[in-house]
Each structure stands twice: as structure tokens, then as C-alpha cells.
Protein backbone atom coordinates (compact mmCIF):
# COMPACT_ATOMS: atom_id res chain seq x y z
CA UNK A 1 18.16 -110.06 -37.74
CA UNK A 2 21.74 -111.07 -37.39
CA UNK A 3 23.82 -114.62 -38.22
CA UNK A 4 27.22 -114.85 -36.64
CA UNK A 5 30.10 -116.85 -36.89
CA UNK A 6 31.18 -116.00 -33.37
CA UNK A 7 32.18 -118.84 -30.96
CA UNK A 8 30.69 -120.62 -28.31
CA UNK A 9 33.36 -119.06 -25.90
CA UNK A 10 33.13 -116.29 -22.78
CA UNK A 11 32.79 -113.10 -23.70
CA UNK A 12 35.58 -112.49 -21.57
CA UNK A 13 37.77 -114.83 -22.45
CA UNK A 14 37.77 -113.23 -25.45
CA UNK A 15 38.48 -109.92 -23.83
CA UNK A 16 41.35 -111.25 -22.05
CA UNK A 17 43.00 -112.92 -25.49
CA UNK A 18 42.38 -109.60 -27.29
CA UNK A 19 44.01 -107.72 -24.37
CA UNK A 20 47.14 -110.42 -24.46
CA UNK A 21 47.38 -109.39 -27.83
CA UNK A 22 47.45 -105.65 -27.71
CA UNK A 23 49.93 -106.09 -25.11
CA UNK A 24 52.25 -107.93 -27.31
CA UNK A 25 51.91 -105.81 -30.46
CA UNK A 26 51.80 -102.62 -29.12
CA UNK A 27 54.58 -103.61 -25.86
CA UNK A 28 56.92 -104.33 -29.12
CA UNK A 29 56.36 -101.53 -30.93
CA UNK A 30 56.83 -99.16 -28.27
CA UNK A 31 60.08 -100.82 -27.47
CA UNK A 32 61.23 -99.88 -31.41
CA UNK A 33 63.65 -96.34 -29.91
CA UNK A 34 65.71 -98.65 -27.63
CA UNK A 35 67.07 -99.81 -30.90
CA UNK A 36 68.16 -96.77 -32.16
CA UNK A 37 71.31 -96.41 -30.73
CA UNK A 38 73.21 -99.92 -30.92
CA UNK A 39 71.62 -100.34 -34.26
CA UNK A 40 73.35 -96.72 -35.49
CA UNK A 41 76.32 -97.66 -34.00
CA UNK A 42 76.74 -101.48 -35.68
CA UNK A 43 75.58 -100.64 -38.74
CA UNK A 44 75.98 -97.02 -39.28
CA UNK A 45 72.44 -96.08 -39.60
CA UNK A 46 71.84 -92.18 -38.40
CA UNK A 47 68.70 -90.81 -36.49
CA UNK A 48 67.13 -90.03 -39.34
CA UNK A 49 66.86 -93.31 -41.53
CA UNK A 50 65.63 -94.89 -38.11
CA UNK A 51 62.92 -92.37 -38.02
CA UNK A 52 61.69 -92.20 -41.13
CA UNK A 53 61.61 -96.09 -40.97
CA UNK A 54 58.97 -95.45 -37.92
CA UNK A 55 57.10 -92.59 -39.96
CA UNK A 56 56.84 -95.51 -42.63
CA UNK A 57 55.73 -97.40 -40.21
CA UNK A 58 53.16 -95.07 -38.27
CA UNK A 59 51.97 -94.20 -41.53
CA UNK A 60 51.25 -97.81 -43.06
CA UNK A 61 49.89 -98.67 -39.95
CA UNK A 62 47.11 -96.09 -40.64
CA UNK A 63 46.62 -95.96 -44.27
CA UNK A 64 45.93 -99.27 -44.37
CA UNK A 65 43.79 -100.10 -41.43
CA UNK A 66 40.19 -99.49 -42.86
CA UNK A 67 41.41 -102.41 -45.59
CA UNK A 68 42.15 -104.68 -42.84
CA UNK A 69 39.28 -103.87 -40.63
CA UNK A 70 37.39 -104.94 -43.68
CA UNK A 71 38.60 -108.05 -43.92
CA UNK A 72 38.13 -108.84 -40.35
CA UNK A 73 34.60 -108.00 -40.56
CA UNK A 74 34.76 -110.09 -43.75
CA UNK A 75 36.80 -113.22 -42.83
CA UNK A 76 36.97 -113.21 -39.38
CA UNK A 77 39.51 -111.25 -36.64
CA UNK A 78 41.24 -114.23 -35.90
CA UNK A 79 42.36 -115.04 -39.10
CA UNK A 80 43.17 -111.29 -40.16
CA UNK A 81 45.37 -111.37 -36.45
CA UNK A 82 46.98 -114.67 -37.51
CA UNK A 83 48.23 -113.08 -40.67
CA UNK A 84 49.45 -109.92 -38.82
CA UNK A 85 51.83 -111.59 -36.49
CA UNK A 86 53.20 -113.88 -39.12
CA UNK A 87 53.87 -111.04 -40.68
CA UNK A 88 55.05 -109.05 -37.12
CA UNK A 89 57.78 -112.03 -36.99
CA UNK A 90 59.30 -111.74 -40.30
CA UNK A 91 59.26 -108.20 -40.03
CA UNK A 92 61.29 -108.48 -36.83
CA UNK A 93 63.78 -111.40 -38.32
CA UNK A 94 64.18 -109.47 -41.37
CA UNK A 95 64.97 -106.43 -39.32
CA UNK A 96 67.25 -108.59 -37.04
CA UNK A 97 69.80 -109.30 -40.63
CA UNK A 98 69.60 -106.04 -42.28
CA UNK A 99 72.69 -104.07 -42.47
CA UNK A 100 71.46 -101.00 -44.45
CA UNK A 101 68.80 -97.84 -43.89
CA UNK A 102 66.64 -99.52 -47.20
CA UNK A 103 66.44 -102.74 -44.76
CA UNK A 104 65.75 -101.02 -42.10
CA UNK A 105 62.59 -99.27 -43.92
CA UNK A 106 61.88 -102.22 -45.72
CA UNK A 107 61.65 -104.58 -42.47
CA UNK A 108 60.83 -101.93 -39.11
CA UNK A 109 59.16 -99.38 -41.69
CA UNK A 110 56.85 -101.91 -44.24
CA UNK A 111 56.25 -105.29 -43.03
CA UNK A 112 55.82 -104.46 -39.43
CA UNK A 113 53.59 -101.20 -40.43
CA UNK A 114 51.68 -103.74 -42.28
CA UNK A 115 51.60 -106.16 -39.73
CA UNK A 116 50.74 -103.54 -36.95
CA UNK A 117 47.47 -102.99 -38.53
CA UNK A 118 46.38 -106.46 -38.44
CA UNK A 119 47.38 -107.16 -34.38
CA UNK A 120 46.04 -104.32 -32.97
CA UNK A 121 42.90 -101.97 -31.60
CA UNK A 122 40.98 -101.82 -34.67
CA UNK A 123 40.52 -105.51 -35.51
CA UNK A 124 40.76 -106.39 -32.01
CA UNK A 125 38.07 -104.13 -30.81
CA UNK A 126 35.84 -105.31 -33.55
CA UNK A 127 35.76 -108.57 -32.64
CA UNK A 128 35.30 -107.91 -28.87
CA UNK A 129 32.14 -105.62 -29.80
CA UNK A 130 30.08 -108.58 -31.33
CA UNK A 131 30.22 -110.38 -28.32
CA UNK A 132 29.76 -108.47 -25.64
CA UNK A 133 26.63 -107.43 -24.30
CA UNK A 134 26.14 -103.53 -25.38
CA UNK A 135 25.98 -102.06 -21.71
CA UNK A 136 29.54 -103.58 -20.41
CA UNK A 137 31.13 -102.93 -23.97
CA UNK A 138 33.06 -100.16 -23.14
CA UNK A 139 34.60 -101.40 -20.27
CA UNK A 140 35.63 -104.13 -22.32
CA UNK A 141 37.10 -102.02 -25.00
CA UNK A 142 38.66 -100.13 -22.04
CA UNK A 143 40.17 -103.26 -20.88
CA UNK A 144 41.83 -103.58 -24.77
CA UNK A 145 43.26 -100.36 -24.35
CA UNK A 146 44.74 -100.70 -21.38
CA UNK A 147 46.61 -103.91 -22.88
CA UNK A 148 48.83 -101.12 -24.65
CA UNK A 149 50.30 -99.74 -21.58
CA UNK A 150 50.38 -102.97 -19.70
CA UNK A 151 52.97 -103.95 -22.86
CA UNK A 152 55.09 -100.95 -22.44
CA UNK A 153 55.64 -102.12 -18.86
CA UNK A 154 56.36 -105.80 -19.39
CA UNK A 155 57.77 -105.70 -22.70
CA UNK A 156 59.96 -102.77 -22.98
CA UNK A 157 62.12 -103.62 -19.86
CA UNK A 158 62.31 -106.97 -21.29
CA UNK A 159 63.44 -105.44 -24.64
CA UNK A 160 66.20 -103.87 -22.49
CA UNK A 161 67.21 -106.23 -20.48
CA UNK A 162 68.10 -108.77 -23.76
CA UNK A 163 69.88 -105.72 -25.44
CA UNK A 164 72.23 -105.59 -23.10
CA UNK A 165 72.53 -109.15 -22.36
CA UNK A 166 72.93 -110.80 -25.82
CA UNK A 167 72.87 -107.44 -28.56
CA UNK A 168 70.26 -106.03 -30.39
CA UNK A 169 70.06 -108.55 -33.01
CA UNK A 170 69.57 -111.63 -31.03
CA UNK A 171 66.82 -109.23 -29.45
CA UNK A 172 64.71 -108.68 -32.68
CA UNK A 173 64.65 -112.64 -33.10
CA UNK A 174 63.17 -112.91 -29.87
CA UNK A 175 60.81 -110.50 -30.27
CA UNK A 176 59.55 -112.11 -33.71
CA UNK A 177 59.56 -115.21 -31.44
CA UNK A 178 56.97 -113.49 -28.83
CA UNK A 179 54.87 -112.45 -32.12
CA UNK A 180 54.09 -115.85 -32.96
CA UNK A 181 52.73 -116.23 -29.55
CA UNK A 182 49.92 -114.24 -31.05
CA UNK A 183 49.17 -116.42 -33.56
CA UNK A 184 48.06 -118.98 -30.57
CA UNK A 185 45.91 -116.28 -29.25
CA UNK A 186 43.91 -115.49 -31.99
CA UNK A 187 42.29 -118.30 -31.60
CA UNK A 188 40.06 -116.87 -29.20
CA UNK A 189 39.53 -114.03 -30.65
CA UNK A 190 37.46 -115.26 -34.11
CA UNK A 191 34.12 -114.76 -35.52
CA UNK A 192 32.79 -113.35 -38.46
CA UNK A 193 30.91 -110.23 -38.40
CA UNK A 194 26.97 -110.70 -37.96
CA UNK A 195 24.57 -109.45 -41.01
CA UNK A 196 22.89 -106.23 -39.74
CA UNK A 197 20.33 -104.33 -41.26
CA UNK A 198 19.54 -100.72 -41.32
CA UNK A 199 16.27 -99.46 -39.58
CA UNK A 200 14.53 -100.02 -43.07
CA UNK A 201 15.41 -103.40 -43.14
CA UNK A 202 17.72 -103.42 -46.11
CA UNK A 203 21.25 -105.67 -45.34
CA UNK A 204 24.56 -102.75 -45.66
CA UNK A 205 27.66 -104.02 -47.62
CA UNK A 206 31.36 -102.89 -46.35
CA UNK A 207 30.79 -99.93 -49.48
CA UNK A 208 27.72 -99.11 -48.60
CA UNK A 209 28.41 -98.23 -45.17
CA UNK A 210 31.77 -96.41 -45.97
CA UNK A 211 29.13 -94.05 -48.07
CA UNK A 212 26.97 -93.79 -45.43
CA UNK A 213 29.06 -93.10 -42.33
CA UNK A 214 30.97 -90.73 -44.52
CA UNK A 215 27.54 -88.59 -45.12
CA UNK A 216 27.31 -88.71 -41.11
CA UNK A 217 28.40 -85.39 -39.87
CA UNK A 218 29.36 -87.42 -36.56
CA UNK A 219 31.80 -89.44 -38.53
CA UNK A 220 33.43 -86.70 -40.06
CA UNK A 221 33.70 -84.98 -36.65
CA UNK A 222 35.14 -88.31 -34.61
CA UNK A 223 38.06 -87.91 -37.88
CA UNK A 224 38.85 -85.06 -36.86
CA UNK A 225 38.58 -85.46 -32.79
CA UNK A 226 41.03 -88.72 -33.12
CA UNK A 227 43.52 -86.78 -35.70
CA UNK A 228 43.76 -84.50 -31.99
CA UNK A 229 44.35 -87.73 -30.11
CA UNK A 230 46.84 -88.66 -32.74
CA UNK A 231 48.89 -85.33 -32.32
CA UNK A 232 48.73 -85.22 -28.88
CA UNK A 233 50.18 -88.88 -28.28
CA UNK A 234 53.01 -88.43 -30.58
CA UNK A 235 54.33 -85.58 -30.24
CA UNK A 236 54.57 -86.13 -26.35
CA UNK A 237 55.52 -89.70 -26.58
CA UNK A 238 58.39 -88.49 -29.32
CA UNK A 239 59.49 -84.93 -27.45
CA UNK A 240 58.75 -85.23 -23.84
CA UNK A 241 62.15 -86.30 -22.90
CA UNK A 242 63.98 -83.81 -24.93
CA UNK A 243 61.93 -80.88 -23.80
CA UNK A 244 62.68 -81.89 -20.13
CA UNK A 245 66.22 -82.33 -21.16
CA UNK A 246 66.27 -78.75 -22.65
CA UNK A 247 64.87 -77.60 -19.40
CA UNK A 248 68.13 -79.06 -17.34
CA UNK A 249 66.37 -82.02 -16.07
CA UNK A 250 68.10 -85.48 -16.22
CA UNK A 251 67.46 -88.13 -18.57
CA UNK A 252 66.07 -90.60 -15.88
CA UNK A 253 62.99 -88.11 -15.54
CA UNK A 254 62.08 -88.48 -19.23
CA UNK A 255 62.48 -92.14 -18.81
CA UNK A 256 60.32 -91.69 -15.42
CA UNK A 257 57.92 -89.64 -17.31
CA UNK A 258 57.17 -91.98 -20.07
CA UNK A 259 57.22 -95.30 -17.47
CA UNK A 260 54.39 -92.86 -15.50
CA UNK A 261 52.30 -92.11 -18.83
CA UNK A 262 52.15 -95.90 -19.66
CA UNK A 263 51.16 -97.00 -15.81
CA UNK A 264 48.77 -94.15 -15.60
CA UNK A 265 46.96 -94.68 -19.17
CA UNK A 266 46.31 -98.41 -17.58
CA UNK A 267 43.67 -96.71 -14.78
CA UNK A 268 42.43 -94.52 -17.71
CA UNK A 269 41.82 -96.53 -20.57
CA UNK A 270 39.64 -98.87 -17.76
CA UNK A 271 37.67 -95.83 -16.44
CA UNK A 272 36.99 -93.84 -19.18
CA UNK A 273 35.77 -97.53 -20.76
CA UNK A 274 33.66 -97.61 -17.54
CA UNK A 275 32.65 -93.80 -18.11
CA UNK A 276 31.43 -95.28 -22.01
CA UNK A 277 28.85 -98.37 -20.09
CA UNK A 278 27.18 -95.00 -18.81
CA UNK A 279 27.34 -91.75 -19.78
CA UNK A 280 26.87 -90.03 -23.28
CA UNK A 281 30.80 -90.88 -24.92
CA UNK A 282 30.44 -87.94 -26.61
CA UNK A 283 30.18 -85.82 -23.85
CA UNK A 284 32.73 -87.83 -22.01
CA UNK A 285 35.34 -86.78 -24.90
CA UNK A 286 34.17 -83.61 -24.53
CA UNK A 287 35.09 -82.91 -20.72
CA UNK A 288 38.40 -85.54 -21.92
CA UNK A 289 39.63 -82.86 -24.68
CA UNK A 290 38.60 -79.88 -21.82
CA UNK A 291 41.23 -81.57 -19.14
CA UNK A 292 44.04 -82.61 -21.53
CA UNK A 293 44.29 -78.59 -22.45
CA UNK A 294 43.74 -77.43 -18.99
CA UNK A 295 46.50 -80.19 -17.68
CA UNK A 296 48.77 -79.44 -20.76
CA UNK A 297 48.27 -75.61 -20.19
CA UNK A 298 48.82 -75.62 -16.21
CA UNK A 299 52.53 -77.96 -17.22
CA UNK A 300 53.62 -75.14 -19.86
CA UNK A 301 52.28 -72.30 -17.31
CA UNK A 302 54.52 -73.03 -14.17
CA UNK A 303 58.08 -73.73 -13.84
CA UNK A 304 59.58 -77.18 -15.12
CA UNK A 305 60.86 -79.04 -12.86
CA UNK A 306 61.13 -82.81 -11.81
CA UNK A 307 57.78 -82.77 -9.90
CA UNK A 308 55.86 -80.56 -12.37
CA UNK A 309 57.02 -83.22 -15.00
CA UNK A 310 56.29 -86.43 -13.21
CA UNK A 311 52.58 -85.04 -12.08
CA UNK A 312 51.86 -83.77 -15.56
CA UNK A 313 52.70 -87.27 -16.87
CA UNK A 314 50.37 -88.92 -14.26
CA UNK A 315 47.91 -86.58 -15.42
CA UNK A 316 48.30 -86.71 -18.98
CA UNK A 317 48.77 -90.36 -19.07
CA UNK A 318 45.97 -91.05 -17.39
CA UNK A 319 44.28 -89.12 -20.48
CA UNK A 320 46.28 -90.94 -22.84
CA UNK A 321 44.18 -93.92 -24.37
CA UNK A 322 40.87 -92.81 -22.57
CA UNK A 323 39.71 -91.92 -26.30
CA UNK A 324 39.96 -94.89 -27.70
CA UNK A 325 37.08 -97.31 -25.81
CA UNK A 326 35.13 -93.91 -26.21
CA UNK A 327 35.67 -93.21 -29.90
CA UNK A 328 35.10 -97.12 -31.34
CA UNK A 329 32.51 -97.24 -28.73
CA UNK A 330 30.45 -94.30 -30.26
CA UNK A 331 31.39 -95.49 -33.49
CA UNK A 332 29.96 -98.75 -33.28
CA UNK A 333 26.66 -96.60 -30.91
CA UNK A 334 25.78 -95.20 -34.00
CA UNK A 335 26.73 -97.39 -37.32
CA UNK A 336 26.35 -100.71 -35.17
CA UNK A 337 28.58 -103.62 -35.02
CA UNK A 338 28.77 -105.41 -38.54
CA UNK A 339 31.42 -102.91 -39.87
CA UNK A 340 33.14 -101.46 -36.77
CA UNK A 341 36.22 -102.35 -37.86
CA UNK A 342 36.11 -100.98 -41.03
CA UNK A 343 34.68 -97.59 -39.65
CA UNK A 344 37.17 -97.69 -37.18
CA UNK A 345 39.59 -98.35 -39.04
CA UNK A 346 38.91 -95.18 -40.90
CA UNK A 347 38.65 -92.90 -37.67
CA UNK A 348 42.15 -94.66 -36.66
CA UNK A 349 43.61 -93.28 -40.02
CA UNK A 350 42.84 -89.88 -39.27
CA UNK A 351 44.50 -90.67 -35.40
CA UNK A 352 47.97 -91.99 -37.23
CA UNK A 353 47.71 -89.10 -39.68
CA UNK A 354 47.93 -87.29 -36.40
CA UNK A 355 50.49 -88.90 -34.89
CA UNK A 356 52.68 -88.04 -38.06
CA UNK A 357 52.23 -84.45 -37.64
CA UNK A 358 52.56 -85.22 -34.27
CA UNK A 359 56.34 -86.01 -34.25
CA UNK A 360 57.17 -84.17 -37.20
CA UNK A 361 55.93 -80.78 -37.23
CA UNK A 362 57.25 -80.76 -33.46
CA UNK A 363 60.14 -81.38 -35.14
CA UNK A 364 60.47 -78.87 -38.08
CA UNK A 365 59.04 -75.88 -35.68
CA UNK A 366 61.64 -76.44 -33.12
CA UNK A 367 64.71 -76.54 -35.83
CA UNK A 368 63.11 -73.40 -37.03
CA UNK A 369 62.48 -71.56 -33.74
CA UNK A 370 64.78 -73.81 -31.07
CA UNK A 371 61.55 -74.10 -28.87
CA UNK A 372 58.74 -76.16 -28.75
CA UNK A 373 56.62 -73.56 -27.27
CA UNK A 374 54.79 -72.99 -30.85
CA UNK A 375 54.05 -76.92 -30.65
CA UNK A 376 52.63 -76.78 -26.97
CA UNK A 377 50.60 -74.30 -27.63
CA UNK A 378 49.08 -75.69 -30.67
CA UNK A 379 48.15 -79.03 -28.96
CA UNK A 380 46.28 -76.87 -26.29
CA UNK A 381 44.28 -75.23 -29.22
CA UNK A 382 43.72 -78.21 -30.88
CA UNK A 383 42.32 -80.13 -27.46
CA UNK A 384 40.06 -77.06 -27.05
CA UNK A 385 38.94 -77.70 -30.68
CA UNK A 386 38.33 -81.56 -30.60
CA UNK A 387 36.13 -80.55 -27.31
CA UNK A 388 34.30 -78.56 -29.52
CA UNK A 389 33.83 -80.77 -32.32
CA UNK A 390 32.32 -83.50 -29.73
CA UNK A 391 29.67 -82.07 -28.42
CA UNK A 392 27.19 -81.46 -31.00
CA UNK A 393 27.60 -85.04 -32.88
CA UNK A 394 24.35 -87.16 -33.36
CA UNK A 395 24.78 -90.04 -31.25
CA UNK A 396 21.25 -91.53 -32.31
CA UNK A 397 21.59 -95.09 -33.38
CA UNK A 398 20.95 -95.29 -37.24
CA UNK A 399 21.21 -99.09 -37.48
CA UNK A 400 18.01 -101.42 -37.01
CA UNK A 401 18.00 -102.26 -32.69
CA UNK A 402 21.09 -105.08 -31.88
CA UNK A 403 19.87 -108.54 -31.60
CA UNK A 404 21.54 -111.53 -29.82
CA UNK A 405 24.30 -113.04 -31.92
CA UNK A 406 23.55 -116.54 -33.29
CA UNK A 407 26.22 -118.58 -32.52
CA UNK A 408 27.77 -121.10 -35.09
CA UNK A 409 30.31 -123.88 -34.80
């Protein structure tokens, strides 16, 4: 039996606040590189403080999201989300005074890795799962994800836009300004997680069913499946536009490529959450690991040029996010939905441990080699790997059969 502290609100409604919200958080954070440049230049800050500000980030933003997805489950999303983008803004102001690299990683690389972890997918996700109805919860969770790439097209240009009208710092303060936006929002987005028991009837504590998910050979293989995603993402996302560059093509197609990878991921994220409402998500991740290597192999196989780069972006972006609904979704399929956000959280650390390899190994082979061709061919193997790694995880239920949510004032 379950008790809930979830709202007498829509479903949807929900869905749409917790999409709003993605959109902000994750629209913002994509928009962090345009800064890179008229921050160096103001305040003499080179490439590399900036980035390892953002590995701070990416990294905080991991290691600490099975803490926070615990205290969603614990105290409620909307509060956890309230926190976050308080702490999103003063990140951003902070970031908007600074004048030195340690500011820089104190305000873009610890606050806002902080804050990340509390505004988006993982404590988002969780809340949308306890309210609604099991067979239309992945295309819910697909709408979440597709928030993500919505934000990269409405924020980013936005981002831009102030830059150049009024300076980068002026920009940051508007930015924090949009974060507290999200602090409105997570009002509908609250609720408690529900008491669920396990098939023998005993209640599970957040411990407890860290212990028991990590004894779950399916846990241990989504890890390593979303530590794939993770790579994937980044290292595109970070060295797309300087291997097209390399290749002789103009900046404008990276630019294009990335805008295409964002628009593309929208369809995705919605039809692989569509895919989740009825087919076995593992398999789906299979045959989704099976086309990112044969898309990825078929780019690296023929010869670059503008329209091999803009189709492999459609392609790939429309693989982009696709493994998120899937991955929380069989999460929460097989440990249920009182601690999704804490279980999720977990998978999502392996995904930003990923995403640090991701951009830096890409990195450190191509100063050692001057090629990324060791780094293309190692996300092919490693798509070919998460396939296998998919298929054979036990997708049987192992929590007592989902009742109804009791809702609470």
C-alpha cells in the first residue's frame, strides 16, 4: 500500500511545469561556451580555466545527484527544485562579478554544478513518475527530455542576442533572473514520495534500496549503458565543431550541426518516450545503441562534407536524449517509484562520469595523435557494447504491484 503527499493537480500539468523547468536549467547551461570568449578577453581567463570550471561543473552535477534525488524522494521535488534555482541564481550573479579563474570555478564550476543537480532530469523525472499512470509514463518522461533541447533553442539565442547587446555580465544577471522563474514553477511539481513495499510486504528505506538495486545485475548494467550515453553526448557536443573545422568546413556548419542535434533530439526524446508506453525499454536501448554505431560509423566512413555533417546530426540528434525516458523508465519498471530518484540519480552519475571522459579523453588523444579518429572509433565500440549490455537485463518488476497514489493536501 502506498501514502503520498502528491497534489490534487493534473498529471499533466505537472508534466508541463517539469518540462518548463528542464528547459530553463538545461537551455542555460548549454548556453555556458558562448561565454568563453568575451569572458577570456575582459578578464583574462584562458580556455582552459573556463573548462575545467565546466568539468567542475559536469562533475558535481553527477557526483552529487543520488544525494539530491534522495532528498526529493525524502522532502519533496518541489522543495529540492526550489533550493536548486536559488542556488542556479547566485551561481550566475556570483559568476556575473568574478574577475579571476578561482571565481570562475567557484561560481560556473561549484554552485551552479550544485545547483544543476537539483533543477534537472533526475528530480524532475521522479516526481513526474508518481503521478502518472504507468502505461503513458514514458511519454511523459519523453516529454521532460525533450524540455532540454527545446532550451537550447529558446535560450541559447537569447543568451546571444543579450551578449552582444548589453556584455556578458549584464547577461549572467539575467540569466540568474530567468532561474528564479523556476522557483515559481516548482510549485507544481511537489509531492513526497509514496511508501512502497517490496513483494514480501516489508516497507524499503533510501539504504536499503541503494543495497538492493546495487545487487541487481540490471542496475549495474543500466551504469554502465548510461556511462555510453554520457561519452557519446559529450564528446560530440564538445568536438563536433572542431572536427568539421579540421575537415575545411566553415564554422556556421558546426553551429548548424549543433542547432540540428538540439531540434532533432526534441522528436526523439518524445518517440523513444512513446517507444517506452510499449515495447520492452530494454530492447528499445538495445536497437538505440545498434543505430547510434551504425549512424556514427556510416559519418566517419564517407567523405565529410556539409551534407554528410548536417544529416549525421539529424540522425544522431534524434538519438541524443532517446535514453533517458528509457533508462529512468526501466529503472523505476523494476525498483518502482518510491526511490527513482535516488536510483536514478545513481545511473545519472555513471552518465556524467561519461560525459567527463567524454570531452576529455577526446581531448588528450587528439593532442597526442592530431586526430580524433582513435575517439570515433571508440564511441562506435562502446555503442556496440552498451547494445550488448541491454539485452539480457531482468526487467521483471521486484517491487510489490503499483497502487493508486493517495492524495494529501
Amino acid at each position: 500500500m502506498k501514502t503520498s503527499d502528491t497534489p490534487r493537480m493534473s498529471p499533466w500539468v505537472m508534466v508541463a511545469c517539469g518540462a518548463a523547468i528542464v528547459t530553463l536549467s538545461m537551455g542555460a547551461r548549454q548556453a555556458f561556451g558562448l561565454f568563453l570568449l568575451p569572458m577570456s578577453g575582459d578578464i583574462a581567463i584562458d580556455r582552459e580555466s573556463f573548462g575545467l570550471a565546466i568539468a567542475i561543473q559536469s562533475l558535481l552535477f553527477g557526483l552529487v545527484q543520488p544525494s539530491v534525488g534522495a532528498a526529493a524522494d525524502r522532502h519533496g521535488a518541489g522543495r529540492v527544485i526550489a533550493v536548486g534555482a536559488l542556488l542556479y541564481a547566485g551561481g550566475l550573479a556570483l559568476a556575473a562579478t568574478v574577475g579571476s579563474a578561482l571565481g570562475i570555478n567557484a561560481s560556473l564550476g561549484v554552485l551552479v554544478g550544485l545547483a544543476l543537480a537539483g533543477t534537472t532530469f533526475v528530480v524532475v523525472l521522479g516526481a513526474i513518475g508518481r503521478v502518472v499512470n504507468a502505461d503513458q509514463r514514458g511519454r511523459a518522461f519523453g516529454i521532460v527530455t525533450a524540455g532540454g533541447s527545446v532550451g537550447q533553442f529558446l535560450v541559447v539565442p537569447f543568451t546571444q542576442e543579450v551578449i552582444d547587446l548589453a556584455g556578458w555580465r549584464e547577461t549572467l544577471l539575467v540569466l540568474a533572473g530567468l532561474m528564479l522563474l523556476i522557483v515559481a514553477l516548482a510549485r507544481g511539481v511537489t509531492g513526497r514520495a509514496p511508501r512502497e513495499a517490496l513483494a514480501d510486504g516489508t516497507d524499503t528505506g533510501s539504504w536499503q534500496a541503494l543495497r538492493q538495486a546495487s545487487g541487481h545485475s540490471g542496475f549495474l548494467l543500466l551504469n554502465a549503458g548510461f556511462f555510453v550515453c554520457g561519452f557519446h553526448i559529450t564528446f560530440l557536443s564538445t568536438h563536433l565543431p572542431a572536427y568539421l573545422g579540421d575537415g575545411g568546413l566553415d564554422a556556421t556548419i558546426g553551429a548548424a550541426s549543433l542547432a540540428l542535434i538540439g531540434l532533432f533530439n526534441i522528436f526523439g526524446s518524445y518517440y523513444f518516450g512513446f517507444c517506452a508506453d510499449r515495447y520492452r525499454k530494454k530492447h528499445v536501448l538495445t536497437w538505440l545503441y545498434l543505430a547510434r554505431a551504425g549512424v556514427i560509423t556510416l559519418f566517419v566512413a564517407l567523405p565529410l562534407s556539409a551534407t554528410s555533417a548536417l544529416v549525421f546530426s539529424a540522425a544522431i540528434g534524434f538519438l541524443w536524449l532517446g535514453t533517458v525516458p528509457l533508462t529512468s523508465g526501466l529503472v523505476g519498471q523494476i525498483f518502482g517509484m518510491r526511490h527513482l530518484s535516488l536510483l536514478f540519480g545513481v545511473v545519472f552519475m555513471s552518465h556524467q562520469f561519461g560525459s567527463f571522459f567524454g570531452a576529455w579523453a577526446a581531448g588528450w588523444s587528439y593532442t597526442l595523435t592530431g586526430s580524433y579518429d582513435q575517439s570515433w572509433i571508440a564511441s562506435i565500440v562502446l555503442a556496440l557494447v552498451a547494445a550488448a549490455l541491454h539485452w539480457p537485463i531482468r526487467d521483471t518488476p521486484i517491487v510489490a504491484a503499483e497502487a493508486r497514489p493517495v492524495a494529501t493536501a
